[in-house]
Protein backbone atom coordinates (compact mmCIF):
# COMPACT_ATOMS: atom_id res chain seq x y z
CA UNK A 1 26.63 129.56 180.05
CA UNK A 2 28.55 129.85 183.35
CA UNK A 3 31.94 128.07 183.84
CA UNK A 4 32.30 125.15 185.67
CA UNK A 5 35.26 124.71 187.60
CA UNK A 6 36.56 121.45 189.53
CA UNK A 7 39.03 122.33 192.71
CA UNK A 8 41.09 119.55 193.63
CA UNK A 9 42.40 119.58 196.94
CA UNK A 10 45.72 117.57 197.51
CA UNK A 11 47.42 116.42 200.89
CA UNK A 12 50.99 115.78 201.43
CA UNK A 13 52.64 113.42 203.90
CA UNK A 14 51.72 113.80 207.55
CA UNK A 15 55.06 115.91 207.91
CA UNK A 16 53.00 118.82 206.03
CA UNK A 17 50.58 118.98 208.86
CA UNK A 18 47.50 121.94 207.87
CA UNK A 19 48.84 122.70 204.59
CA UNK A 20 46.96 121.96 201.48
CA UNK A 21 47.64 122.56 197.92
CA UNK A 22 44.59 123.64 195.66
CA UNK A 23 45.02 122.53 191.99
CA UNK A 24 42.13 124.33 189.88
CA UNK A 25 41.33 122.49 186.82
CA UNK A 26 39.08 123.49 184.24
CA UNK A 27 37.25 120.61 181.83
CA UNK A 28 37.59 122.01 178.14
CA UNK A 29 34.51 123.22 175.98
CA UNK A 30 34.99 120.31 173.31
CA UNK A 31 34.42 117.57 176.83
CA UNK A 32 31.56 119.21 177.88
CA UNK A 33 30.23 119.44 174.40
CA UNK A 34 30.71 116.04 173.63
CA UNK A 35 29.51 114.92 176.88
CA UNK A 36 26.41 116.51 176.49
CA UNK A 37 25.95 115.36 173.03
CA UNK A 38 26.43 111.67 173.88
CA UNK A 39 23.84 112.47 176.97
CA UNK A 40 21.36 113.31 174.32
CA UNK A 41 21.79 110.41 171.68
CA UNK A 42 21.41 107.81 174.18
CA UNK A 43 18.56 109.53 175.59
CA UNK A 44 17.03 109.84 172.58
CA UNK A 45 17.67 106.43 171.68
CA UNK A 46 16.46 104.92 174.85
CA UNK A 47 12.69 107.08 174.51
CA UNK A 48 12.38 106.06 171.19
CA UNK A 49 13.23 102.39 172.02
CA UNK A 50 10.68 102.50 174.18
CA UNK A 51 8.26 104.02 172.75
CA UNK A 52 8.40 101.83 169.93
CA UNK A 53 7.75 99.03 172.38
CA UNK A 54 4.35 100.42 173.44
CA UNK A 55 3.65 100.95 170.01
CA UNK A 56 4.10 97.88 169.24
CA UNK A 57 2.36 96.39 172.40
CA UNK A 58 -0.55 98.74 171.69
CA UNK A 59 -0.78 96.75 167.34
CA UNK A 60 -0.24 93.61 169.56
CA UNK A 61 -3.41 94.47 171.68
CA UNK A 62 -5.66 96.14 168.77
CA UNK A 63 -5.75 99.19 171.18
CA UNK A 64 -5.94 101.45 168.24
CA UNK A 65 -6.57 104.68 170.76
CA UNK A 66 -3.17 104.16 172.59
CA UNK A 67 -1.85 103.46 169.03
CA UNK A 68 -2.95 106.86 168.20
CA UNK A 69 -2.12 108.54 171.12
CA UNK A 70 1.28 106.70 171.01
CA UNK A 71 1.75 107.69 167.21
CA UNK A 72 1.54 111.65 167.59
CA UNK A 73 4.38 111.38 170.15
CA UNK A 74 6.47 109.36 167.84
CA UNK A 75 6.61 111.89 165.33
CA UNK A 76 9.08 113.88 167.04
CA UNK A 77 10.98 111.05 166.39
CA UNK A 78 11.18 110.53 162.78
C-alpha cells in the first residue's frame, strides 16, 4: 500500500509577497486504519439494513421468489 501524503501550503502576510511555506504532513497508520474500518461497519450495516427491508417487503408481498433470491444474498450477512 502506497503512502499518502497531504501538503499543506501556508501564506504569510502580504509583506511576504511569492513566498510560500510547504508543511508536509503525514496521517498515521492507526487513522487510516480506523477510518477504513468505521467505512466498512457502517457500510455493512447500511446493506444489511436494507436488505432486510426487502426481505421483509418481499414476506409482506408473499413474493416467495424475491424472498429466495433475497435470502442467498443475506447469507453473507449472518
Amino acid at each position: 500500500m502506497r503512502k499518502q501524503k497531504v501538503i499543506y501550503v501556508l501564506r504569510r502576510d502580504p509583506g511576504f509577497r511569492n513566498r510560500e511555506i510547504t508543511a508536509k504532513r503525514e496521517l498515521s497508520f492507526g487513522i487510516q486504519l480506523a477510518s477504513r474500518l468505521l467505512l466498512d461497519q457502517l457500510s455493512f450495516q447500511f446493506n444489511k439494513e436494507r436488505l432486510d427491508k426487502q426481505i421483509n417487503s418481499a414476506i409482506d408481498n408473499n413474493d416467495r421468489e424475491e424472498f429466495d433470491r433475497l435470502s442467498e444474498q443475506y447469507q453473507f450477512y449472518t
